[in-house]
PDB file of N, CA and C in Angstrom:
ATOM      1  N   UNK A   1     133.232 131.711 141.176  1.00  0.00           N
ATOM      2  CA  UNK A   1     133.178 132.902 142.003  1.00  0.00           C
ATOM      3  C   UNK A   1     132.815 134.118 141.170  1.00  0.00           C
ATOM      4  N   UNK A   2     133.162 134.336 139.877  1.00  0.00           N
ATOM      5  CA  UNK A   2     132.436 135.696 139.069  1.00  0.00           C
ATOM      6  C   UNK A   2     131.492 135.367 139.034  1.00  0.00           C
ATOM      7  N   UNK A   3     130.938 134.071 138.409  1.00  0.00           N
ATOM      8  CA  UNK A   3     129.572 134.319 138.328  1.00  0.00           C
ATOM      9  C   UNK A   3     128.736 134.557 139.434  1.00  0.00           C
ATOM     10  N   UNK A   4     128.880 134.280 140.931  1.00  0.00           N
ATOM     11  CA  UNK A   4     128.336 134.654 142.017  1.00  0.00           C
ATOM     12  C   UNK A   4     128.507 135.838 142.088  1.00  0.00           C
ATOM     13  N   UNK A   5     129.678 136.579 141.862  1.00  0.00           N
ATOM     14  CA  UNK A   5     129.924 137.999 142.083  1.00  0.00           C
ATOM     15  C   UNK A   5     129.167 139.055 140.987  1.00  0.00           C
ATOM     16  N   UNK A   6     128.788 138.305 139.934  1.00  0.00           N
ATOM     17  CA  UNK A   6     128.055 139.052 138.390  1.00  0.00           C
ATOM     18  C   UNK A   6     126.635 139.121 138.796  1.00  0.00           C
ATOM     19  N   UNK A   7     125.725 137.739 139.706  1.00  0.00           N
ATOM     20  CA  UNK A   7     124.705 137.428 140.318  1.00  0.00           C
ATOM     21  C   UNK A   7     124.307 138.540 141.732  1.00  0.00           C
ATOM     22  N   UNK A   8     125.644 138.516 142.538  1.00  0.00           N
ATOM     23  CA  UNK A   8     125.938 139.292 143.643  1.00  0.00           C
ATOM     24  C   UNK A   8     125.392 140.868 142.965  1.00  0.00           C
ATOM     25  N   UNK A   9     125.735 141.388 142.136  1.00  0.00           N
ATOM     26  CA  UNK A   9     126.281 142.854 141.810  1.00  0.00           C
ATOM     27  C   UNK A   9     124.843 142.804 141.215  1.00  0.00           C
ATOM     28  N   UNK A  10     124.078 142.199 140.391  1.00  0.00           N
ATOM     29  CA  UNK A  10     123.217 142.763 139.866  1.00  0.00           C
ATOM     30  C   UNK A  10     121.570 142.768 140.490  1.00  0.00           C
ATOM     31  N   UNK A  11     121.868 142.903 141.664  1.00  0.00           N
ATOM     32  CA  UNK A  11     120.387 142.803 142.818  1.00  0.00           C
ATOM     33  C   UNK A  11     121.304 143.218 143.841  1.00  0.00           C
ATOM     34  N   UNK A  12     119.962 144.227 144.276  1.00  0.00           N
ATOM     35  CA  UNK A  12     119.949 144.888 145.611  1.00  0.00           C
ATOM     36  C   UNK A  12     120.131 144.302 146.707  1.00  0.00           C
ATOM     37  N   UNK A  13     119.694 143.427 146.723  1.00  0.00           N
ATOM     38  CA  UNK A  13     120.107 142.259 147.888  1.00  0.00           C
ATOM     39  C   UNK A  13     121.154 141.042 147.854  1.00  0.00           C
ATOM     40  N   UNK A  14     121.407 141.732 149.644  1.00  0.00           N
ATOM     41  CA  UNK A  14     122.977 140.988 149.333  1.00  0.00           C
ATOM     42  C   UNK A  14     123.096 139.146 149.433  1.00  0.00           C
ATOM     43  N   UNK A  15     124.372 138.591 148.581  1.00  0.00           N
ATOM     44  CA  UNK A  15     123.947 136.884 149.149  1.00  0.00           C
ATOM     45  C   UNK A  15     125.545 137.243 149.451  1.00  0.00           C
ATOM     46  N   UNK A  16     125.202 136.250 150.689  1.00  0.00           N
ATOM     47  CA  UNK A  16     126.354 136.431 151.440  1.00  0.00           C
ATOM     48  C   UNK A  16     127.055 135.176 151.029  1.00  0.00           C
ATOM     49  N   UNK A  17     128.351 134.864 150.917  1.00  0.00           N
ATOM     50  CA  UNK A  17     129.091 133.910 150.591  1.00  0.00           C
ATOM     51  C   UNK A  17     130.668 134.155 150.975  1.00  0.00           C
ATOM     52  N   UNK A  18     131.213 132.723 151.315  1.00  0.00           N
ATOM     53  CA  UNK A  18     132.706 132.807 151.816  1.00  0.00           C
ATOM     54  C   UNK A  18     133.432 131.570 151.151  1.00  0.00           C
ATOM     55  N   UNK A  19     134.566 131.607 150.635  1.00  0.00           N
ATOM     56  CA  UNK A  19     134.945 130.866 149.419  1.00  0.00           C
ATOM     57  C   UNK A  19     135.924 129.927 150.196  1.00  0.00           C
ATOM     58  N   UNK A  20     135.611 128.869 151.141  1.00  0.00           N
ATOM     59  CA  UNK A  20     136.621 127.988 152.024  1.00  0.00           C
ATOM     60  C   UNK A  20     137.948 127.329 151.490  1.00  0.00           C
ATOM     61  N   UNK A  21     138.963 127.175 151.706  1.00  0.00           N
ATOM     62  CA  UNK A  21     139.341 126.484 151.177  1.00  0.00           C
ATOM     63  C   UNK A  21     139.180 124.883 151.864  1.00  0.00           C
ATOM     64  N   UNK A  22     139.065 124.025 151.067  1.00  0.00           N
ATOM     65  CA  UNK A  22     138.478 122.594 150.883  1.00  0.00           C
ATOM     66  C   UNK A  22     138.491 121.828 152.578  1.00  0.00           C
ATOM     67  N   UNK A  23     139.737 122.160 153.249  1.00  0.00           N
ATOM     68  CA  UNK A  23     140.235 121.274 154.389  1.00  0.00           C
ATOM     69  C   UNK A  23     138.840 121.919 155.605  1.00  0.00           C
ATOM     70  N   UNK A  24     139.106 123.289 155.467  1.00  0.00           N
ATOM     71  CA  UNK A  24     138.428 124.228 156.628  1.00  0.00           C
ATOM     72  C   UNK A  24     136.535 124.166 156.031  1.00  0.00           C
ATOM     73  N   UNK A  25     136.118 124.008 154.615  1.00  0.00           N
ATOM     74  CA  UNK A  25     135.106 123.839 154.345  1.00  0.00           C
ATOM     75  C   UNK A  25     134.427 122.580 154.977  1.00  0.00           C
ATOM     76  N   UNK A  26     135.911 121.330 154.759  1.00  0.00           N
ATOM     77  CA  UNK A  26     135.028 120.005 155.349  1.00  0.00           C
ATOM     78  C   UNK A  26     134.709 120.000 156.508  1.00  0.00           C
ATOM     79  N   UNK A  27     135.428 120.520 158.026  1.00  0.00           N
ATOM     80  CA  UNK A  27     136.011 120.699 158.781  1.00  0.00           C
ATOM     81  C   UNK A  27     134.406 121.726 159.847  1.00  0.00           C
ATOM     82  N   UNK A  28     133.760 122.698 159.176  1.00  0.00           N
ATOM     83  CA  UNK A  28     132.738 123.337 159.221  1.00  0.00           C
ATOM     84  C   UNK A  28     131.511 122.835 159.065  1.00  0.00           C
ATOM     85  N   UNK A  29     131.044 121.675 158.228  1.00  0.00           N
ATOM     86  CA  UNK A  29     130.016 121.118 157.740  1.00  0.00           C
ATOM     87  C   UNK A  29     129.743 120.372 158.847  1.00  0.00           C
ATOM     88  N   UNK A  30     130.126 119.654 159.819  1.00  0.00           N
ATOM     89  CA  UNK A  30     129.659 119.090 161.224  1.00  0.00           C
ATOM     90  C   UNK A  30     129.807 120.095 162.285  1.00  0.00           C
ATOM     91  N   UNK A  31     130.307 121.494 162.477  1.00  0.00           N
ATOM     92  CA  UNK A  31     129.862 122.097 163.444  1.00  0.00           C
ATOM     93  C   UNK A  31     128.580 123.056 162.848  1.00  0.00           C
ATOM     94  N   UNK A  32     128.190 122.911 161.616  1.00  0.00           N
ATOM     95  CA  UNK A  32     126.508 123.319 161.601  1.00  0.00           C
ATOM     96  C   UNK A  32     125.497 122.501 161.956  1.00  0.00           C
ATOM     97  N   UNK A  33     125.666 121.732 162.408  1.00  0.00           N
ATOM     98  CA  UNK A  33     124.586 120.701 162.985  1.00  0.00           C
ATOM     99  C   UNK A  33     124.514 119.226 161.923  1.00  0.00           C
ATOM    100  N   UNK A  34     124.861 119.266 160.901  1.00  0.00           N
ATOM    101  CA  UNK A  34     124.992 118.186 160.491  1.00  0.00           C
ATOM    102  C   UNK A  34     125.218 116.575 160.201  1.00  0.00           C
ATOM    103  N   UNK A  35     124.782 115.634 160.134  1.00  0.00           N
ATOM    104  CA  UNK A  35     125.431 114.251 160.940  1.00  0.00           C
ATOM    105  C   UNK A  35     127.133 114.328 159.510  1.00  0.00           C
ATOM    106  N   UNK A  36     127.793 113.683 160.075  1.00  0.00           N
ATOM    107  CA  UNK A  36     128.793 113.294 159.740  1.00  0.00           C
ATOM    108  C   UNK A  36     128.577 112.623 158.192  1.00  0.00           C
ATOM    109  N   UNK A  37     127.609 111.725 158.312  1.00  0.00           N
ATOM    110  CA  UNK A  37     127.130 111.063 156.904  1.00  0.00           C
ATOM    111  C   UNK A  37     126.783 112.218 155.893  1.00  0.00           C
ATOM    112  N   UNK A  38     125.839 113.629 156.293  1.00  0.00           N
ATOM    113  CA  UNK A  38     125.504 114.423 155.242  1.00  0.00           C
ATOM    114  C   UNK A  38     126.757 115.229 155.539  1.00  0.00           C
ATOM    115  N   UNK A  39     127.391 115.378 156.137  1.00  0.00           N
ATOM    116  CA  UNK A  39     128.577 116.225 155.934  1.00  0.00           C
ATOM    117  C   UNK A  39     129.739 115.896 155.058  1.00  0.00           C
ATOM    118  N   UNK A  40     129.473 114.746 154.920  1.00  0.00           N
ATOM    119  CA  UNK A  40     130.770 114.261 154.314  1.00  0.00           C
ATOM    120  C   UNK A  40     130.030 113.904 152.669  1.00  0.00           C
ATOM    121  N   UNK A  41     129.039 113.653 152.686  1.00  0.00           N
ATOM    122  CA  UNK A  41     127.953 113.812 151.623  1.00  0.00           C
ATOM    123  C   UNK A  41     128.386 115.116 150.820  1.00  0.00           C
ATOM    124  N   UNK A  42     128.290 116.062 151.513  1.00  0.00           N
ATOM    125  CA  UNK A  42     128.019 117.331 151.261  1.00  0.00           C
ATOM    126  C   UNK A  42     129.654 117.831 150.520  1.00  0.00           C
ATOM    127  N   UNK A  43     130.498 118.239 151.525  1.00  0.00           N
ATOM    128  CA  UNK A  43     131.886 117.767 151.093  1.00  0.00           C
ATOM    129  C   UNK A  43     132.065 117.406 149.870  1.00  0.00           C
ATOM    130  N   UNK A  44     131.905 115.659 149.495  1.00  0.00           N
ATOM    131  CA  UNK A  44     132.495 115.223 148.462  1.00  0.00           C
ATOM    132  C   UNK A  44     131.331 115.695 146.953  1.00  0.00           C
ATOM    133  N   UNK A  45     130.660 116.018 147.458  1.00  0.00           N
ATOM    134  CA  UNK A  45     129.683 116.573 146.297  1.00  0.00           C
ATOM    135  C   UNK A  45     130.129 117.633 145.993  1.00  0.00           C
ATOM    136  N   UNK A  46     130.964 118.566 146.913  1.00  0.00           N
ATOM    137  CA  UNK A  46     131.664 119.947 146.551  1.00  0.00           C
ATOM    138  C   UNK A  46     132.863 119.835 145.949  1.00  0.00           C
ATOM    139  N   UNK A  47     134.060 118.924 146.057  1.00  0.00           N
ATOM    140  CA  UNK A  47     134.771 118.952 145.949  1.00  0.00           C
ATOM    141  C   UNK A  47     134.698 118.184 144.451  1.00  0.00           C
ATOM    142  N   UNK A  48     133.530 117.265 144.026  1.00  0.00           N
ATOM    143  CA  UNK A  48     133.448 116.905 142.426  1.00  0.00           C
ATOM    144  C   UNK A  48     132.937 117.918 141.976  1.00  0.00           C
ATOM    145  N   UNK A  49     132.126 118.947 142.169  1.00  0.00           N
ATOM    146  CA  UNK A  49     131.433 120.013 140.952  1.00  0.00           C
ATOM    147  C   UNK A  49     132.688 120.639 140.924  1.00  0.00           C
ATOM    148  N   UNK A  50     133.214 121.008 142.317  1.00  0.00           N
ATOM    149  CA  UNK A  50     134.803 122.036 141.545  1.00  0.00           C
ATOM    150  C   UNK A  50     135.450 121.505 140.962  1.00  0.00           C
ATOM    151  N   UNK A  51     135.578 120.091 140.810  1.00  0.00           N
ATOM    152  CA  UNK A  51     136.616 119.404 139.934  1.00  0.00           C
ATOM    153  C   UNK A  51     136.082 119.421 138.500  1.00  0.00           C
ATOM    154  N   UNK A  52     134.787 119.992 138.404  1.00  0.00           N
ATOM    155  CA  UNK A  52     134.174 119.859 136.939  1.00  0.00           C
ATOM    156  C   UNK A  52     133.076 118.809 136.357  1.00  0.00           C
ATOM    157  N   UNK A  53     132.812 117.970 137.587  1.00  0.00           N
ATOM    158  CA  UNK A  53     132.221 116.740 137.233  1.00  0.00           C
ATOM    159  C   UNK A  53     130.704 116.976 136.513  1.00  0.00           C
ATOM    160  N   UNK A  54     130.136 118.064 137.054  1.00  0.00           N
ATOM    161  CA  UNK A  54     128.492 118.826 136.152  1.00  0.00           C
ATOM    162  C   UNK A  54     129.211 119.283 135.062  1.00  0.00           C
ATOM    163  N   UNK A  55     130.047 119.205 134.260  1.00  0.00           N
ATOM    164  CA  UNK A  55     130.428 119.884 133.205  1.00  0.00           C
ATOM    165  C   UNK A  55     129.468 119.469 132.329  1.00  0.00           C
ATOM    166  N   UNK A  56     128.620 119.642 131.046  1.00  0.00           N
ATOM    167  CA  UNK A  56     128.308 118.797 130.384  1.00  0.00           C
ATOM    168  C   UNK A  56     127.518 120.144 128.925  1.00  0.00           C
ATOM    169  N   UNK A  57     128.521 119.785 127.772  1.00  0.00           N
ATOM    170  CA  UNK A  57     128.179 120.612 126.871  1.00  0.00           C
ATOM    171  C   UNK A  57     127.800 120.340 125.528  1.00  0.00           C
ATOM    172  N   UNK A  58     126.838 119.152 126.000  1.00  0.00           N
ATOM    173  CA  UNK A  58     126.222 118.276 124.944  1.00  0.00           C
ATOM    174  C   UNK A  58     125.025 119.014 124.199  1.00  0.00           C
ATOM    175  N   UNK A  59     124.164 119.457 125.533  1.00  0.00           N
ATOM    176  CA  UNK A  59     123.276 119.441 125.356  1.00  0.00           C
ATOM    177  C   UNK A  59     121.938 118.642 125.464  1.00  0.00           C
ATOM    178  N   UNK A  60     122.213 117.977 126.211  1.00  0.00           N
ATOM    179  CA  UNK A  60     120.823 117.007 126.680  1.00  0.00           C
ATOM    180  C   UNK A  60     119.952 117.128 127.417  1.00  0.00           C
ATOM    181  N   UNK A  61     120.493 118.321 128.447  1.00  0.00           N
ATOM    182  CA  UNK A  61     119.240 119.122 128.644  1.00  0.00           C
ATOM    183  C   UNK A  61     118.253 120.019 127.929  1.00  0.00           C
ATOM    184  N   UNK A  62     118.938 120.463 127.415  1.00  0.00           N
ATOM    185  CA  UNK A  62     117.578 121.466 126.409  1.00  0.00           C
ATOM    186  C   UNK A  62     117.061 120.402 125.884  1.00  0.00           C
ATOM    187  N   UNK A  63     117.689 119.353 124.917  1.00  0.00           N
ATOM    188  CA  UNK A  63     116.555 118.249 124.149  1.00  0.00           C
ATOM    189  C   UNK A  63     115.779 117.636 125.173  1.00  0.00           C
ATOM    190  N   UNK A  64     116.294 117.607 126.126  1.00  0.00           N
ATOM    191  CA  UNK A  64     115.280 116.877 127.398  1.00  0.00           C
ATOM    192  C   UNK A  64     113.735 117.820 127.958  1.00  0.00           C
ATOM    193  N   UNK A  65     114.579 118.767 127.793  1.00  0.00           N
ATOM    194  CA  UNK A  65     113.756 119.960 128.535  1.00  0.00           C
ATOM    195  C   UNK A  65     112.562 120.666 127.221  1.00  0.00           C
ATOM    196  N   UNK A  66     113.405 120.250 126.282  1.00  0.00           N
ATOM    197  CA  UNK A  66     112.159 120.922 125.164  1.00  0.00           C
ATOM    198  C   UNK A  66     112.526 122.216 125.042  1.00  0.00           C
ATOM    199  N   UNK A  67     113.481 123.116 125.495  1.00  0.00           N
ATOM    200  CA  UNK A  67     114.172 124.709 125.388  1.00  0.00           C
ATOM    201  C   UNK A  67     115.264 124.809 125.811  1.00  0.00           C
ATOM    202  N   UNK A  68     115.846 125.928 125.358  1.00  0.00           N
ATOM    203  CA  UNK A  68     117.386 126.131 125.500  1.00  0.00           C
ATOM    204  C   UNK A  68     117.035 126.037 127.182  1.00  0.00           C
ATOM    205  N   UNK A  69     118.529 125.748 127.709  1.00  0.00           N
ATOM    206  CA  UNK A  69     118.453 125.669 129.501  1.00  0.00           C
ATOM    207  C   UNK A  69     118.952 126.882 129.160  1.00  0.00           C
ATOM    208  N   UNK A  70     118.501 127.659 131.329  1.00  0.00           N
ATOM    209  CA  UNK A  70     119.226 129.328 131.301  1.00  0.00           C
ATOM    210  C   UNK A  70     120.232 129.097 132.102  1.00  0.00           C
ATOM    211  N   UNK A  71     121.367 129.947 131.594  1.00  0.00           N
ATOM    212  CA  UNK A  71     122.417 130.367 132.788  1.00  0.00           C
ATOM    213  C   UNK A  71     122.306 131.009 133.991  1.00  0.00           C
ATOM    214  N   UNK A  72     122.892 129.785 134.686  1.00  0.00           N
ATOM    215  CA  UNK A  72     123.000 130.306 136.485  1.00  0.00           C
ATOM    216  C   UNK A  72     122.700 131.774 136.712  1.00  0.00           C
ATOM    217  N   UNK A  73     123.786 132.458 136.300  1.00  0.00           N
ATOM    218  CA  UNK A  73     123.795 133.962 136.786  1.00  0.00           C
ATOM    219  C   UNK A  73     121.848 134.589 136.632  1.00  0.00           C
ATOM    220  N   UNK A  74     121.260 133.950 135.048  1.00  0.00           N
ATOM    221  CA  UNK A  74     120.366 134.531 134.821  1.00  0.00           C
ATOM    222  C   UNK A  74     119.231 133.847 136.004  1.00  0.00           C
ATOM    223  N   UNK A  75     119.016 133.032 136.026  1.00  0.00           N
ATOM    224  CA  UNK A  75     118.032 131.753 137.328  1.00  0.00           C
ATOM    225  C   UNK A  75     118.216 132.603 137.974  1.00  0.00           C
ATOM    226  N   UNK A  76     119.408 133.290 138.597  1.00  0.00           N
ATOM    227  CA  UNK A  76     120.014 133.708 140.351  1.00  0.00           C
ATOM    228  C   UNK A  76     118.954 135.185 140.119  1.00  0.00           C
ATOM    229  N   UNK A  77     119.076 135.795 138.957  1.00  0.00           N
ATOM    230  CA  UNK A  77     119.084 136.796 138.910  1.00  0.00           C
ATOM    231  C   UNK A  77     117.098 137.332 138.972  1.00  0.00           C
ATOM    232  N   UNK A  78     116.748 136.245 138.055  1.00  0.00           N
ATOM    233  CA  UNK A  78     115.096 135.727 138.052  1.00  0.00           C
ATOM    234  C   UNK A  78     114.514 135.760 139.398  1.00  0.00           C
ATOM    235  N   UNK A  79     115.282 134.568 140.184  1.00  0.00           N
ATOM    236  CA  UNK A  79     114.521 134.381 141.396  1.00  0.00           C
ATOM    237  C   UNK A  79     114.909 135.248 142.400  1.00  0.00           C
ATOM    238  N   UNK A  80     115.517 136.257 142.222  1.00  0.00           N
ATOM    239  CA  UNK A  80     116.027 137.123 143.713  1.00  0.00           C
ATOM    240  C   UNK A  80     115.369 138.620 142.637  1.00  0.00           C
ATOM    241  N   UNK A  81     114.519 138.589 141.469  1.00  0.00           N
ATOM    242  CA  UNK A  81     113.955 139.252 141.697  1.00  0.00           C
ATOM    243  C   UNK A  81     112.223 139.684 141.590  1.00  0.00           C
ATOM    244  N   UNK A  82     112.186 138.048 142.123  1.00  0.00           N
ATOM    245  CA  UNK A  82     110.641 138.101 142.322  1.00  0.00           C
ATOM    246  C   UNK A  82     110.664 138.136 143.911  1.00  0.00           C
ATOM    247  N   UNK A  83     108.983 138.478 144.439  1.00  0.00           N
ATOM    248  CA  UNK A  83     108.880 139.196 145.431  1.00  0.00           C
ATOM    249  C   UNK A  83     108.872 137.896 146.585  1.00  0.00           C
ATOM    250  N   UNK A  84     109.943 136.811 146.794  1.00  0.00           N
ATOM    251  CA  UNK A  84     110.317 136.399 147.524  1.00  0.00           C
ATOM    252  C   UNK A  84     109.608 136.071 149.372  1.00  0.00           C
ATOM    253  N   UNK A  85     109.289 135.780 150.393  1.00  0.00           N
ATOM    254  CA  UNK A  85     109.246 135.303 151.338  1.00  0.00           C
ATOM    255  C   UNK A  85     110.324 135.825 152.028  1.00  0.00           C
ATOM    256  N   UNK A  86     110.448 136.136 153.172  1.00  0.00           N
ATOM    257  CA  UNK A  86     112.042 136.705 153.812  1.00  0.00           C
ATOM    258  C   UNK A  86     112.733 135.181 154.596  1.00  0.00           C
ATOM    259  N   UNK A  87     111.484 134.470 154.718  1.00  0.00           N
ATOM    260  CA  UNK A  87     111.983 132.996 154.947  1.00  0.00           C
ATOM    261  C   UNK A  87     112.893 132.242 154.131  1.00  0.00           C
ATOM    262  N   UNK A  88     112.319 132.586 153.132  1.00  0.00           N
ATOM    263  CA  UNK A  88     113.192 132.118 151.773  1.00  0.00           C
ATOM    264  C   UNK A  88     114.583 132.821 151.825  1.00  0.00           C
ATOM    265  N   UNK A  89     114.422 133.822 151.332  1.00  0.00           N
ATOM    266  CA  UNK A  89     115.787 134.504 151.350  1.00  0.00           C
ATOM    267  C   UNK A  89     116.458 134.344 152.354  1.00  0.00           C
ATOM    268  N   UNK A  90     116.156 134.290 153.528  1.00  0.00           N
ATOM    269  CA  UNK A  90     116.980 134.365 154.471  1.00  0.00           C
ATOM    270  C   UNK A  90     117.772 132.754 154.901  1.00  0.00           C
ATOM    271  N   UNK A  91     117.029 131.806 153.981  1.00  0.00           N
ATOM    272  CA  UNK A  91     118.111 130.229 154.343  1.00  0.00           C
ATOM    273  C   UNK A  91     116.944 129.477 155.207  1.00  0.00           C
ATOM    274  N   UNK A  92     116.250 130.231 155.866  1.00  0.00           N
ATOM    275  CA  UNK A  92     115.292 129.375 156.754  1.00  0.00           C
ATOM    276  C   UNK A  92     114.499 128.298 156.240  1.00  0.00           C
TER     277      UNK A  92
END
């Protein structure tokens, strides 16, 4: 959540976000239109990154990638400030 909020604060444009807790997050993912299979997809894919499961501070991406990888905040910060599509931005 800081780093969304560090991402949030440093562009003019707002990203809207609401921080569920886990029961009411799963609970939401089938009244957006979703089938049950990607909802529950979706769900347990959330509930392993918060548990830490992308952790990984090896480094095997940069040797993979051939350059240091960038931090989230900086990506967020890159792509919301190039001149964007309102389709894009907007989720559509």
């Amino acid at each position: 959540m800081v780093r969304l909020q560090r991402c949030r604060t440093s562009q003019a444009r707002k990203i809207g976000y609401k921080n569920l807790p886990e029961a009411e997050f799963k609970a939401a993912l089938p009244t957006a239109g979703l089938s049950l299979f990607l909802a529950t997809l979706l769900w347990s894919s959330h509930a392993a990154i918060a548990d830490g499961v992308l952790f990984d501070d090896s480094r095997d991406l940069s040797r993979l990638i051939g350059r240091p990888s960038t931090a989230m905040p900086v990506s967020v910060s890159e792509a919301l400030s190039r001149d964007l599509p309102a389709k894009v931005l907007e989720g559509r």
